[in-house]
C-alpha atoms as a PDB file:
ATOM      1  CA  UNK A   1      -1.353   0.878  11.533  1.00  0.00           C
ATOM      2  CA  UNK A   2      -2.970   0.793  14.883  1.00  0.00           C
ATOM      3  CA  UNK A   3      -3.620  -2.700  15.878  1.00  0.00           C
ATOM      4  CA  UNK A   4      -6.179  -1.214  18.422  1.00  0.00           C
ATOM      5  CA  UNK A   5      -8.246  -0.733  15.591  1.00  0.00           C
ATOM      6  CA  UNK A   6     -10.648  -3.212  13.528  1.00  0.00           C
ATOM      7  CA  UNK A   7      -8.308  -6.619  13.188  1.00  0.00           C
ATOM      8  CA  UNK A   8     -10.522  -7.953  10.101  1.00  0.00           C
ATOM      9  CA  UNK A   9     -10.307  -4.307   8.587  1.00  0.00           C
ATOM     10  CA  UNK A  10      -6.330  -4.164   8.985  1.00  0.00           C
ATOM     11  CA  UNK A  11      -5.884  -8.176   8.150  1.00  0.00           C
ATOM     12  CA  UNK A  12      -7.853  -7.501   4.110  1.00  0.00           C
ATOM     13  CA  UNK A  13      -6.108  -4.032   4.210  1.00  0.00           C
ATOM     14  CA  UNK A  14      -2.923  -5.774   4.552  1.00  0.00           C
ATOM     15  CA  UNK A  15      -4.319  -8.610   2.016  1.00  0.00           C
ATOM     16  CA  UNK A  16      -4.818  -6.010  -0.387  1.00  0.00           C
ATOM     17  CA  UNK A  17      -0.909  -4.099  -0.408  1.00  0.00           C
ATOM     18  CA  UNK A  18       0.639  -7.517  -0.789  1.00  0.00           C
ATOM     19  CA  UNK A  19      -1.428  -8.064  -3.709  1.00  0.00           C
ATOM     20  CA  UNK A  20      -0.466  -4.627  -4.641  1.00  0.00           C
ATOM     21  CA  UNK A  21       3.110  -4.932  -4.515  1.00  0.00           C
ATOM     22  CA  UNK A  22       3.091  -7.569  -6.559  1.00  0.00           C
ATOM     23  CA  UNK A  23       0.892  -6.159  -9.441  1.00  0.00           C
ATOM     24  CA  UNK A  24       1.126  -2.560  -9.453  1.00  0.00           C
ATOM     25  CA  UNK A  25       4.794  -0.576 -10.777  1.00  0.00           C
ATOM     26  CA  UNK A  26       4.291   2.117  -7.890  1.00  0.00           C
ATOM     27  CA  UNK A  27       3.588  -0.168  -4.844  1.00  0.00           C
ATOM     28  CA  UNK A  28       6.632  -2.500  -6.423  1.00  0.00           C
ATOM     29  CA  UNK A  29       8.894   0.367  -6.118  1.00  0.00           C
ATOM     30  CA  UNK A  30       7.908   1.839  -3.144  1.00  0.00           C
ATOM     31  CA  UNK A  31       7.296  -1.914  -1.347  1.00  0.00           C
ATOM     32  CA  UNK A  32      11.100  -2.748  -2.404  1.00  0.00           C
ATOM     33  CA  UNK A  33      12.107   0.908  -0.992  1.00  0.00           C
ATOM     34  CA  UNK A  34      11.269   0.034   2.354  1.00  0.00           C
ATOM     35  CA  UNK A  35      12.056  -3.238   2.102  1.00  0.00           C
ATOM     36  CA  UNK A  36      15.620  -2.288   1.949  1.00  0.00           C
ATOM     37  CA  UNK A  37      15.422   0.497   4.109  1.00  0.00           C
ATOM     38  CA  UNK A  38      14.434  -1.912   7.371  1.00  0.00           C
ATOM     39  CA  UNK A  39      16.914  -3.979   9.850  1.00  0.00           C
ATOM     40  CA  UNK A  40      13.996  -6.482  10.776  1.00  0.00           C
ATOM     41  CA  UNK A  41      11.044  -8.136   9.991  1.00  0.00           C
ATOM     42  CA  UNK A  42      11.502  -6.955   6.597  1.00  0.00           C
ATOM     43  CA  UNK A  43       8.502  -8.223   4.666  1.00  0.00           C
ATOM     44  CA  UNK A  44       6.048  -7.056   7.364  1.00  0.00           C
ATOM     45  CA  UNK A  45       6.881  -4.180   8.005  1.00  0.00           C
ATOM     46  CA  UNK A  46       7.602  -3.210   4.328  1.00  0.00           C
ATOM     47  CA  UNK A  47       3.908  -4.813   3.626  1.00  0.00           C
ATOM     48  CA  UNK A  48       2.569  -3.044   6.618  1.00  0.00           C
ATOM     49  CA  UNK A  49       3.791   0.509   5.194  1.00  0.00           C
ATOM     50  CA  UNK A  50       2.419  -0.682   1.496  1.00  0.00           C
ATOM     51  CA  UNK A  51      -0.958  -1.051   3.346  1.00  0.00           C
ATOM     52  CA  UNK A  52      -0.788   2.370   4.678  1.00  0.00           C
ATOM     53  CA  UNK A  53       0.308   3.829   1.579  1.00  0.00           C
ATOM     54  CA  UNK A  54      -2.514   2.316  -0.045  1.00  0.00           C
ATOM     55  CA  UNK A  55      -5.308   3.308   2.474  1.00  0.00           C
ATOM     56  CA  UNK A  56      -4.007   6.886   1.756  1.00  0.00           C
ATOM     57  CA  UNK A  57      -4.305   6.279  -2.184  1.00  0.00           C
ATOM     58  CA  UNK A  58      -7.428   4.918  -2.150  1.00  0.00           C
ATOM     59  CA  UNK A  59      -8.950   7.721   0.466  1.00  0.00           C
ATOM     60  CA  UNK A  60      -7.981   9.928  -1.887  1.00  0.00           C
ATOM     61  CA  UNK A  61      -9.742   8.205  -4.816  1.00  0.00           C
ATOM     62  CA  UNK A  62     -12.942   8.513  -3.078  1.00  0.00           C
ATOM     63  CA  UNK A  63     -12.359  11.605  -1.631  1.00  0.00           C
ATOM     64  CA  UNK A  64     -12.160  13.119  -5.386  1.00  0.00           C
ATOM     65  CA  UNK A  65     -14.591  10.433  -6.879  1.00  0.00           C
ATOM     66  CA  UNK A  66     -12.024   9.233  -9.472  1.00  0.00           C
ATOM     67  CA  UNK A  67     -10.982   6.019 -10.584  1.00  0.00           C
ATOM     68  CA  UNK A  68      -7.516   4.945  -9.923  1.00  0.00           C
ATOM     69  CA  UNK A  69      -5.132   5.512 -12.295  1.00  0.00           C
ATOM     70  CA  UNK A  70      -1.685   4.431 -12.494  1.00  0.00           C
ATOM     71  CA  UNK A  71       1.977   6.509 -12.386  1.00  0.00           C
ATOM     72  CA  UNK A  72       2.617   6.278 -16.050  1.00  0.00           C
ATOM     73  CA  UNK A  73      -1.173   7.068 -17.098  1.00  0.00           C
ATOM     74  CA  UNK A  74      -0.988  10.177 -15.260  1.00  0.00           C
ATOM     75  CA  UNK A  75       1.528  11.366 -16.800  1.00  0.00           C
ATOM     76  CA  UNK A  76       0.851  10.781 -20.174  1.00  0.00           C
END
């Protein structure tokens, strides 16, 4: 995420994923993937790449006026 960009706009963005990755199956997953996968500042960056996996989620949500649904309700 650019930090050239809107700081209030990234700082709830970033408020939002660790919230996520706490509460959501998907973002748990993927937030411990990258987690693991990083030699430094683990928790940042790993909550920095849940935000932008997020912002892609939800731009999609809106983009196809649909309300979010989770991994396992999708495929049921």
């Amino acid at each position: 995420m650019a930090t050239a960009a809107n700081r209030y706009l990234r700082y709830y963005l970033i408020q939002g994923a660790d919230h996520l990755h706490k509460r959501v199956p998907e973002f748990q997953r993927f937030y411990a993937r990258k987690y693991t996968e990083v030699p430094k500042h683990k928790h940042k960056r790993a909550l920095v790449l849940t935000a932008r996996k997020s912002l892609g989620v939800i731009v999609g949500l809106l983009h196809r006026n649909e309300p979010y649904r989770s991994e396992e309700e999708r495929h049921t």
